[in-house]
Protein backbone atom coordinates (compact mmCIF):
# COMPACT_ATOMS: atom_id res chain seq x y z
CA UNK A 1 52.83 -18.41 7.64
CA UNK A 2 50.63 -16.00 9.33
CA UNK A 3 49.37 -14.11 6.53
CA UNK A 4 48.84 -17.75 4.65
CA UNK A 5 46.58 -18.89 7.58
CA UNK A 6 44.52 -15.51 7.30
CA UNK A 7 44.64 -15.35 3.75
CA UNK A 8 42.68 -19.41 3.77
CA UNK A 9 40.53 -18.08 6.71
CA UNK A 10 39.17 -15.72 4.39
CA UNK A 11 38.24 -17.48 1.32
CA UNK A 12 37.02 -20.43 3.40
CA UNK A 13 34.47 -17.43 5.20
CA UNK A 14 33.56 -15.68 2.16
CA UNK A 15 32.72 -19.22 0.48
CA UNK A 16 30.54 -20.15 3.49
CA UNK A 17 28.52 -16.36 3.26
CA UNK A 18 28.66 -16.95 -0.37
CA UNK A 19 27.19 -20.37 -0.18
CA UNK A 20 24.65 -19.58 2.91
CA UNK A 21 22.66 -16.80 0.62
CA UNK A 22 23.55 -17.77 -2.64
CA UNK A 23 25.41 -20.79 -3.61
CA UNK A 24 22.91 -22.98 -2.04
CA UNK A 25 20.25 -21.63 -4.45
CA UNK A 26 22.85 -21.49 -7.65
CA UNK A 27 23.50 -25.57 -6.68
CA UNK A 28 20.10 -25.97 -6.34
CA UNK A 29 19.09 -25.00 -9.88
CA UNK A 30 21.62 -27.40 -11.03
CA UNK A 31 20.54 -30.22 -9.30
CA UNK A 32 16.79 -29.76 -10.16
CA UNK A 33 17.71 -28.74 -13.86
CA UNK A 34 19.35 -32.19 -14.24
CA UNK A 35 17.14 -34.40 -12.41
CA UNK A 36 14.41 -32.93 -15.20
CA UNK A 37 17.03 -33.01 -18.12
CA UNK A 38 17.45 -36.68 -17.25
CA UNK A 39 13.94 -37.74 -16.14
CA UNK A 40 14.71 -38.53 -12.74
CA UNK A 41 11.88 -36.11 -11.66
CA UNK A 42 8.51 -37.52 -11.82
CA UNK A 43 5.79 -35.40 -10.52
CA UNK A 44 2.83 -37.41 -8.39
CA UNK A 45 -0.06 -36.61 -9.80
CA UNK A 46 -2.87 -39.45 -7.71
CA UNK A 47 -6.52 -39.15 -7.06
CA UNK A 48 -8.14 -36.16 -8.70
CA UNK A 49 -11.47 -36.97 -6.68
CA UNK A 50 -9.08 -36.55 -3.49
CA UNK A 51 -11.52 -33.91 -1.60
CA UNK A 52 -11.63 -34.51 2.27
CA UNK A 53 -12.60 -32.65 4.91
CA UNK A 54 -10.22 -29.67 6.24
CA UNK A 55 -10.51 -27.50 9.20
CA UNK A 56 -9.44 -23.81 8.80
CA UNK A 57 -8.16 -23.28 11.75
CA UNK A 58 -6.77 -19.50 13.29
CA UNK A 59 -5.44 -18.70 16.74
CA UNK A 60 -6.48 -14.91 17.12
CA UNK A 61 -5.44 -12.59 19.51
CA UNK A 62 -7.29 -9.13 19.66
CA UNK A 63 -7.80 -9.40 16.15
CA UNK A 64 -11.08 -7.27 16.20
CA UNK A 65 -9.98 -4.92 13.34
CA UNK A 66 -9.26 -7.79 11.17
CA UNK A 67 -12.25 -9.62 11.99
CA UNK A 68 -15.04 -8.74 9.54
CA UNK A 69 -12.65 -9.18 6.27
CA UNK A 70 -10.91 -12.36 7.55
CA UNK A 71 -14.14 -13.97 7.55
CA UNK A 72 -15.39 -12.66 4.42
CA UNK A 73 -12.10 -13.99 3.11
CA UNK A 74 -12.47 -17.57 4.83
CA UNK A 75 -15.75 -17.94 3.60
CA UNK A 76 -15.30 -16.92 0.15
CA UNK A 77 -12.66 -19.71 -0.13
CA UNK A 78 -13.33 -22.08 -3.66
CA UNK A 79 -13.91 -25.46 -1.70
CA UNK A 80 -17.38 -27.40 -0.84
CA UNK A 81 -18.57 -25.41 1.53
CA UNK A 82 -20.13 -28.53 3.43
CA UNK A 83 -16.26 -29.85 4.31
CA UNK A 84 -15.35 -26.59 5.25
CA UNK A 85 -14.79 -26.30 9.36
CA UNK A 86 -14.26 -22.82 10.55
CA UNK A 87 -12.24 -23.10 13.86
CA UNK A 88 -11.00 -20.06 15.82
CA UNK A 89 -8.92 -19.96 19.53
CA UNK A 90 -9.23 -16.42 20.90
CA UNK A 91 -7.43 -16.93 23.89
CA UNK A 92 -6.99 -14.15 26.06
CA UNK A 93 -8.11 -11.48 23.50
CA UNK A 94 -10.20 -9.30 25.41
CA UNK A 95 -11.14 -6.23 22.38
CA UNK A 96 -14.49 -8.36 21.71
CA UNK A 97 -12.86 -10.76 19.62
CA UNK A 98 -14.77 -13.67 20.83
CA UNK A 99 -17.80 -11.84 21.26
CA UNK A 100 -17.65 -10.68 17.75
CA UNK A 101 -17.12 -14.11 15.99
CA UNK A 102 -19.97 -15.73 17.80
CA UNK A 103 -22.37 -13.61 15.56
CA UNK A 104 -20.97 -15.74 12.42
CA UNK A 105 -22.96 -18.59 11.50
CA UNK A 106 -20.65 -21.96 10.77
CA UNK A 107 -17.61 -20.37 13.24
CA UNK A 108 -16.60 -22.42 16.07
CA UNK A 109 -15.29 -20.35 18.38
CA UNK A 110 -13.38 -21.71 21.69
CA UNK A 111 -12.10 -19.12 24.34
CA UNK A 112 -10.55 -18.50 27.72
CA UNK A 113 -9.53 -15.75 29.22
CA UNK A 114 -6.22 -16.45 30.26
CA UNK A 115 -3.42 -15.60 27.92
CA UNK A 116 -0.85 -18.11 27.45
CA UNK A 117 0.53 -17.36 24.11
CA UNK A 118 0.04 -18.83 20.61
CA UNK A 119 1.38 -21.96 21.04
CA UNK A 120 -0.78 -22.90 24.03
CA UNK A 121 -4.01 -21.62 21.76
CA UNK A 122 -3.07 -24.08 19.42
CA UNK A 123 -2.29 -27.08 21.69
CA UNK A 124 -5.18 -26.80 22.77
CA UNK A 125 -7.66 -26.11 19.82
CA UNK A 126 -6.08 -28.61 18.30
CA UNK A 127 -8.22 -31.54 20.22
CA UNK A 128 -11.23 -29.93 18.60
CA UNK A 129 -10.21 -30.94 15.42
CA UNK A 130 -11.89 -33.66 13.72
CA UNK A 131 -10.91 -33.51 9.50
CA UNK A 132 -8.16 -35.51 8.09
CA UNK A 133 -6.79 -31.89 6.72
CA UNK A 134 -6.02 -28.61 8.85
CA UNK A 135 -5.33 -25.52 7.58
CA UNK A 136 -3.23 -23.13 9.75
CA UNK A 137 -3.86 -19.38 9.24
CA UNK A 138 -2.98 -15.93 10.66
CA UNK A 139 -6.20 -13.75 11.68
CA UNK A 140 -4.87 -10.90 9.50
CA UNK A 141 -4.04 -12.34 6.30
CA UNK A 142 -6.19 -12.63 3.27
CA UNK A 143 -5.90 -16.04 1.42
CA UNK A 144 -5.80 -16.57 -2.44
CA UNK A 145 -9.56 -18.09 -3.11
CA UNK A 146 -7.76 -21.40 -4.78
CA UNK A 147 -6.08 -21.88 -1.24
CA UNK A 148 -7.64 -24.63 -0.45
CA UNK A 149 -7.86 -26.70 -3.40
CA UNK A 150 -4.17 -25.89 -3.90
CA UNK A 151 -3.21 -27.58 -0.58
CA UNK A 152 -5.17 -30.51 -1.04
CA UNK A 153 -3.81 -31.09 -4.32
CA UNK A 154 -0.87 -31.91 -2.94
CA UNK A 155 -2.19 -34.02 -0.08
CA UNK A 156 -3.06 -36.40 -2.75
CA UNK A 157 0.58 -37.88 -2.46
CA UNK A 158 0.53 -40.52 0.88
CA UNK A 159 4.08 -39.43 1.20
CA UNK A 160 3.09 -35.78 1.78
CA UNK A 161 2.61 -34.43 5.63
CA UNK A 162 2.46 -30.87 5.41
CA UNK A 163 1.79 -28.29 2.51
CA UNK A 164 3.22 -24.52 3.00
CA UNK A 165 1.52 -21.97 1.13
CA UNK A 166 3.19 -18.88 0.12
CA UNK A 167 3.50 -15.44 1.61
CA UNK A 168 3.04 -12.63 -0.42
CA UNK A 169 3.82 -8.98 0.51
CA UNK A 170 0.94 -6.59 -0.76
CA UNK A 171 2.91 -3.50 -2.81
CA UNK A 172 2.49 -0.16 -2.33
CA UNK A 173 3.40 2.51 -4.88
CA UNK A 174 5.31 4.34 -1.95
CA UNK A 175 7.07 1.23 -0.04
CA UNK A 176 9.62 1.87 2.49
CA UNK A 177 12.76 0.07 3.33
CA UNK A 178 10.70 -2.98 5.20
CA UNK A 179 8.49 -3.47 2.32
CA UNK A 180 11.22 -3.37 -0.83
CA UNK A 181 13.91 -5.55 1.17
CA UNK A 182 10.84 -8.30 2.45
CA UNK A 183 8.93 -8.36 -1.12
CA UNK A 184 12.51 -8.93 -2.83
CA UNK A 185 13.60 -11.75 0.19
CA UNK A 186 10.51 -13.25 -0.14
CA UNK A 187 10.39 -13.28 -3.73
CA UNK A 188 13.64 -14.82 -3.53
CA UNK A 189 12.32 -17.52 -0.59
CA UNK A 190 9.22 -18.28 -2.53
CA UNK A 191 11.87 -19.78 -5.27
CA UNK A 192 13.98 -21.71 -3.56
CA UNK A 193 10.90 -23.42 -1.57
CA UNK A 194 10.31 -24.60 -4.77
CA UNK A 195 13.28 -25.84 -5.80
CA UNK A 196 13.65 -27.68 -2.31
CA UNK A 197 10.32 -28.77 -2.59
CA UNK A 198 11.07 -30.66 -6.17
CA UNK A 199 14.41 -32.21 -5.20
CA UNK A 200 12.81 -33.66 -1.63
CA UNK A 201 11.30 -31.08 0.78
CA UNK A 202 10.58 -27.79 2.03
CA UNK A 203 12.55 -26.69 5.51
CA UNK A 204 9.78 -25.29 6.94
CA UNK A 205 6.92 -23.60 6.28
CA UNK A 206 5.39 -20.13 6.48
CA UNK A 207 3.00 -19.53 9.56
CA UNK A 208 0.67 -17.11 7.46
CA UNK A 209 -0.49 -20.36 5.77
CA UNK A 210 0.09 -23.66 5.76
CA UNK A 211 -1.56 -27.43 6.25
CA UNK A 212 -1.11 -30.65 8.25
CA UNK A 213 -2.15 -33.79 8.14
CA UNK A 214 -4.27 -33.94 11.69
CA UNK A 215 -2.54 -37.44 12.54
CA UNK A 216 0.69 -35.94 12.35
CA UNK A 217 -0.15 -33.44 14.84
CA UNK A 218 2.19 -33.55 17.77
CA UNK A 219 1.73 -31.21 20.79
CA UNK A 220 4.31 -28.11 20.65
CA UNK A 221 6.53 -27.42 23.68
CA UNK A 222 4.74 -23.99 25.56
CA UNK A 223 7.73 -21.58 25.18
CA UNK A 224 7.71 -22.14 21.27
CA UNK A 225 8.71 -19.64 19.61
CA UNK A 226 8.46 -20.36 15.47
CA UNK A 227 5.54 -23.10 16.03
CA UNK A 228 5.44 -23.08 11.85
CA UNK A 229 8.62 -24.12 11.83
CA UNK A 230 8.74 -26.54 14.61
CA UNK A 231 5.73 -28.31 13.60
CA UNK A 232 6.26 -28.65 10.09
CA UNK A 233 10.08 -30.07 10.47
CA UNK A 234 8.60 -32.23 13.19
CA UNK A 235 6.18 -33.82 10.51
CA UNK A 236 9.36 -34.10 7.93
CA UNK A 237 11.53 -35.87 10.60
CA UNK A 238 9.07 -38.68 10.68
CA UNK A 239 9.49 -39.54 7.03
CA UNK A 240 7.19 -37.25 4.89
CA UNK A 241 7.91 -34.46 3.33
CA UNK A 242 7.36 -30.56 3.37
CA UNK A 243 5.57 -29.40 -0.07
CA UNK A 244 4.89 -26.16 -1.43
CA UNK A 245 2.46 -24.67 -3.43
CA UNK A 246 2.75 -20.94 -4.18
CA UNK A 247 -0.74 -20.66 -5.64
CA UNK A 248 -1.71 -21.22 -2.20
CA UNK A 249 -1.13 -17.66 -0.61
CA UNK A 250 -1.53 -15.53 2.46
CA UNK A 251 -1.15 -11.80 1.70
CA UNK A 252 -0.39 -8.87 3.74
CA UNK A 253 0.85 -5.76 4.19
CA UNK A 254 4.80 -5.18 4.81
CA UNK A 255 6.20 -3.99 8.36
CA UNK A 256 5.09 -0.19 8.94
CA UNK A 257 9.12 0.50 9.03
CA UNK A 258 12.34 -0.67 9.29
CA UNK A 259 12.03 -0.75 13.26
CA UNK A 260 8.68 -2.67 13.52
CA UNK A 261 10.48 -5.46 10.66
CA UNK A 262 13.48 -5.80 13.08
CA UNK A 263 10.72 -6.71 15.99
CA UNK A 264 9.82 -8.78 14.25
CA UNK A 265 13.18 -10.56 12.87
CA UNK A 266 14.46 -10.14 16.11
CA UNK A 267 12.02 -12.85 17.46
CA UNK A 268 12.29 -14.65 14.42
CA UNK A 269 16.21 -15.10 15.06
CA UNK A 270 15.42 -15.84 18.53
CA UNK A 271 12.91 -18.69 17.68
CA UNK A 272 15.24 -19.96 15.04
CA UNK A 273 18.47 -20.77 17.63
CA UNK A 274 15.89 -22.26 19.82
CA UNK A 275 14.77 -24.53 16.68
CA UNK A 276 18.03 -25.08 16.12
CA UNK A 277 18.83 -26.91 19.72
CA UNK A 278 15.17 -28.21 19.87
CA UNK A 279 15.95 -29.98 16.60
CA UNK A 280 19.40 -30.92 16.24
CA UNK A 281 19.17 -34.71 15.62
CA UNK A 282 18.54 -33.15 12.25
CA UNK A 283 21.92 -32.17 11.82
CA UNK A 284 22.66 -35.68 11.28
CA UNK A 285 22.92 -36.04 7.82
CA UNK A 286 23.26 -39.74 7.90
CA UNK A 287 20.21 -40.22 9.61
CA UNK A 288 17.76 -37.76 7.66
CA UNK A 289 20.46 -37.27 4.34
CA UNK A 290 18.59 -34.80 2.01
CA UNK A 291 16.54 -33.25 4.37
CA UNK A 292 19.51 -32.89 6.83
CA UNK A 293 21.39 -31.09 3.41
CA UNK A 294 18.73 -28.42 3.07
CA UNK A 295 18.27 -27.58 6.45
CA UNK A 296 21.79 -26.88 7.24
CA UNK A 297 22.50 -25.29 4.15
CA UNK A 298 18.80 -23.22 3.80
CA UNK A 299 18.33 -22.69 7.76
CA UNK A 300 21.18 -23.23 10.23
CA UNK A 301 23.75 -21.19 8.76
CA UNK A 302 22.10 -18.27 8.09
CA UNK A 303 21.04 -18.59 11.69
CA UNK A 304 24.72 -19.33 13.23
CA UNK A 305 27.51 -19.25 11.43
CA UNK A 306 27.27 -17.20 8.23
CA UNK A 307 26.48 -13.80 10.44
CA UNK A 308 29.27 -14.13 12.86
CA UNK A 309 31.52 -14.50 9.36
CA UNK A 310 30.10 -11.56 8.10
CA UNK A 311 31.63 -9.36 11.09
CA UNK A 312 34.67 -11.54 11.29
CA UNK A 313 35.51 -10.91 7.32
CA UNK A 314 36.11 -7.50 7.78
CA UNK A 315 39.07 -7.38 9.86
CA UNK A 316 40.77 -10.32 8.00
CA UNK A 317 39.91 -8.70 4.60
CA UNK A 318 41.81 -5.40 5.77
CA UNK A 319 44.77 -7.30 7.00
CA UNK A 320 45.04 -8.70 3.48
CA UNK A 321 44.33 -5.71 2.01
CA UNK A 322 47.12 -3.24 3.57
CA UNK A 323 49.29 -6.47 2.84
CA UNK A 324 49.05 -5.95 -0.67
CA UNK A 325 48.78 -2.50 -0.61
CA UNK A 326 45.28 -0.35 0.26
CA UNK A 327 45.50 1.83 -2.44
CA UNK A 328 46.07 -1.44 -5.43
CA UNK A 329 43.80 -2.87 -7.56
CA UNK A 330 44.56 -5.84 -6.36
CA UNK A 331 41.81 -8.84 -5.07
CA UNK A 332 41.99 -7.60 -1.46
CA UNK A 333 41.48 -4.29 -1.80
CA UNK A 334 38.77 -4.42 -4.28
CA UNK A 335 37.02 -6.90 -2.04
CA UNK A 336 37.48 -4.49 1.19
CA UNK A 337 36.36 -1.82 -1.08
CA UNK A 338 33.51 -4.06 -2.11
CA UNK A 339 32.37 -4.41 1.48
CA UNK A 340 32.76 -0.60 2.31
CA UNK A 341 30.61 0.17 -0.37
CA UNK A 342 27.72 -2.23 0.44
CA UNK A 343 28.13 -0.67 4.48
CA UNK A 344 27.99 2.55 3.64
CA UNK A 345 24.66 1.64 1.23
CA UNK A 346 23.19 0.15 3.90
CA UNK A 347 23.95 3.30 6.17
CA UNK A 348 22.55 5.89 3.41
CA UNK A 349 19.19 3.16 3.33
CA UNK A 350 18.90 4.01 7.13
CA UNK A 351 19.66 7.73 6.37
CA UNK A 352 16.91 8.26 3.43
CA UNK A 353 13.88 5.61 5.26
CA UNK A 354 14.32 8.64 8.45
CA UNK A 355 13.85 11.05 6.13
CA UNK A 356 11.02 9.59 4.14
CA UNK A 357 12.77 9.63 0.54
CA UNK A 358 12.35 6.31 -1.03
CA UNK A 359 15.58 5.11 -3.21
CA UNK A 360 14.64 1.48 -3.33
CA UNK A 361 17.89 0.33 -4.45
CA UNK A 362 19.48 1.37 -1.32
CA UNK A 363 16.57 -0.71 0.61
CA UNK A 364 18.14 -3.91 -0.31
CA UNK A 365 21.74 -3.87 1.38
CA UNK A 366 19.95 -1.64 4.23
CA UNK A 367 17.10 -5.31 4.98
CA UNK A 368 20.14 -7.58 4.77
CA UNK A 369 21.83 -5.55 7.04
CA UNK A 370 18.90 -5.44 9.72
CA UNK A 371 18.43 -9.46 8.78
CA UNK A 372 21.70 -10.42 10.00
CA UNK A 373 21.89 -7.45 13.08
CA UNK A 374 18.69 -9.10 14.33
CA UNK A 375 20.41 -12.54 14.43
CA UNK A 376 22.80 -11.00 17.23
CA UNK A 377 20.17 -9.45 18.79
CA UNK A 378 17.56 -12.36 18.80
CA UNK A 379 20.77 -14.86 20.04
CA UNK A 380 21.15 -12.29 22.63
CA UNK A 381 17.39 -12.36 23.55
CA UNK A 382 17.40 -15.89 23.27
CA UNK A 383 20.73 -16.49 25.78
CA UNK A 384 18.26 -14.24 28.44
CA UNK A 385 15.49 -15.66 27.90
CA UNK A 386 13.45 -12.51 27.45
CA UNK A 387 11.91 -13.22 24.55
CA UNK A 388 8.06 -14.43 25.48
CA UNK A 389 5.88 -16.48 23.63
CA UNK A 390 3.33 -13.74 24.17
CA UNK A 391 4.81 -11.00 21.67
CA UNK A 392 2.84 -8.66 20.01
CA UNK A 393 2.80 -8.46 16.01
CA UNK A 394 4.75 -6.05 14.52
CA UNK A 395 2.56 -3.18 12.97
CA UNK A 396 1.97 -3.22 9.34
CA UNK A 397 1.79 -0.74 6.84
């Protein structure tokens, strides 16, 4: 009876890890592959002459290295260049930031010295807004010179409150472990954003780039740690949707390292239990259906249940395995053997990135390992409270 109870423990586990990383995306295909095959997906195409006003808008925070190419970038953008408003918040920065920008003609710059964080920047350059249209954008990422026109494309659709452009990871010939495990997860992301995006919406989008309409704007709690996120599931929750558009793009550079990357998903996994509890009426699936589907099965359990089944797998997978005998070819085994193997990949990853020699095929297991450790860690942070809204960006390569 024992061993039956362990023995459903496990499948029901590895079904759930299965389905958190890949079975959503497998069931995904299917759904959108049928909805085409039998017509049920229309794309909205509306006004063509759709071309409003938009505010770029970047909170930067000692950003002066950045500076000169960012705005090179921002102004290069393919878009009228009379409906283009150039808004930056430099709260707090104190490397000349400010100082810098204020030598741009068309920037409007708003400072203060006090540093509050990113969220308080934006809750309060916000007000300054006065387009239909703005564009959120990191001060060290390069956007795609469509950007714009891509986003507003999308717009066109009344139904549409927020448009998430893609991040891309710039490639290097000699990436390290950060920059072959993030290129291949967000490779990977960028494909199932579409997929949600055609069957109803996108659960969340990416902070390096993406739009809102400036109605929809609602003021972001100060200790917010994924504002992306927050906002743009705040906008979906009051009917509209979340689209995507990957020929809309922020580039950058991969994490210097391994270490830096887990800074950095460290804070992420803090910021997404805090989502989690900030937005849990949207775990009512009879109240938000679809969207309530996707976000469960794209967001919340790879940020609560499916890592505490990864550790918990192990021991119940040995159990069955010395049932049946360790040594057999039998399902257990293989399966334990299965996991050992993909550990012990991981471990060599960690071995060969402190030693500089680049096997990229070890990289993979060795990111999904340090995605899932930094869940722990950020729940951990997150349970203190030590993680501040004030962090500092993780270094890039």
């Amino acid at each position: 009876m024992i061993m039956t109870t362990i023995e459903i423990l496990f499948w029901i586990f590895l079904f759930v890890i299965f389905y958190s990383y890949l079975g959503y995306g497998i069931l995904l295909y299917l759904i959108i592959k049928f909805r085409r095959v039998t017509g049920l997906h229309k794309p909205f195409t509306g006004n063509e002459d759709y071309e409003p006003e938009v505010t770029l808008f970047v909170t930067a925070y000692n950003e002066k290295d950045y500076l000169h190419q960012k705005i090179q970038n921002s102004f290069s953008l393919k878009y009228p260049k009379e409906k283009v408003r150039h808004v930056w918040v430099t709260d707090g920065s104190d490397d000349g930031t400010p100082e810098l920008l204020k030598n741009y003609n068309g920037i409007d710059v708003y400072h203060q010295p006090e540093r509050r964080g990113k969220i308080a920047a934006m809750n309060r350059g916000v007000q300054f807004v006065k387009t239909p249209i703005i564009i959120f954008s990191d001060g060290n990422t390069d956007l795609g010179e469509d950007s714009i026109l891509e986003i507003v494309k999308l717009f066109r659709n009344p139904k549409v409150g927020c448009v998430s452009g893609e991040k891309r990871i710039h490639k290097k010939e000699a990436d390290a472990a950060a920059g072959a495990g993030e290129g291949l997860y967000w490779k990977y992301e960028s494909t199932l954003k579409k997929w949600d995006a055609e069957l109803y919406s996108v659960v969340g989008a990416a902070g390096e780039l993406f739009a809102i309409r400036t109605e929809l704007w609602q003021e972001v709690e100060k200790d917010t740690l994924l504002d992306d996120f927050i906002i743009s599931l705040r906008v979906a929750m009051k009917g509209f949707t979340i689209q995507y558009n990957p020929n809309a793009y922020a580039i950058e550079t991969a994490s210097a390292n391994v270490k830096e990357e887990l800074k950095r998903k460290i804070r992420i996994s803090a910021g997404g239990i805090q989502s989690v509890v900030r937005l849990s009426p949207l775990l009512n699936i009879f109240k938000y259906g679809t969207l309530s589907f996707q976000y469960i099965s794209h967001r919340v359990l790879r940020w609560t249940l499916t890592p505490l089944l990864l550790l918990l797998i192990i021991p119940l997978n040995a159990i069955l395995a010395v049932n049946q005998g360790l040594f057999t070819l039998n399902i257990y085994p293989l399966l334990l053997a299965g996991q050992a193997l993909f550990y012990v990949a991981a471990l060599t990853g960690w071995f060969l990135e402190n030693r500089k020699i680049k096997v990229k095929v070890l990289f993979v297991p060795y990111y999904f390992f340090i995605m899932n450790l930094s869940v722990y860690l950020g729940v951990k942070r997150y349970v203190k409270g030590n993680q501040s809204v004030k962090w500092e960006r993780a270094k890039r390569g």
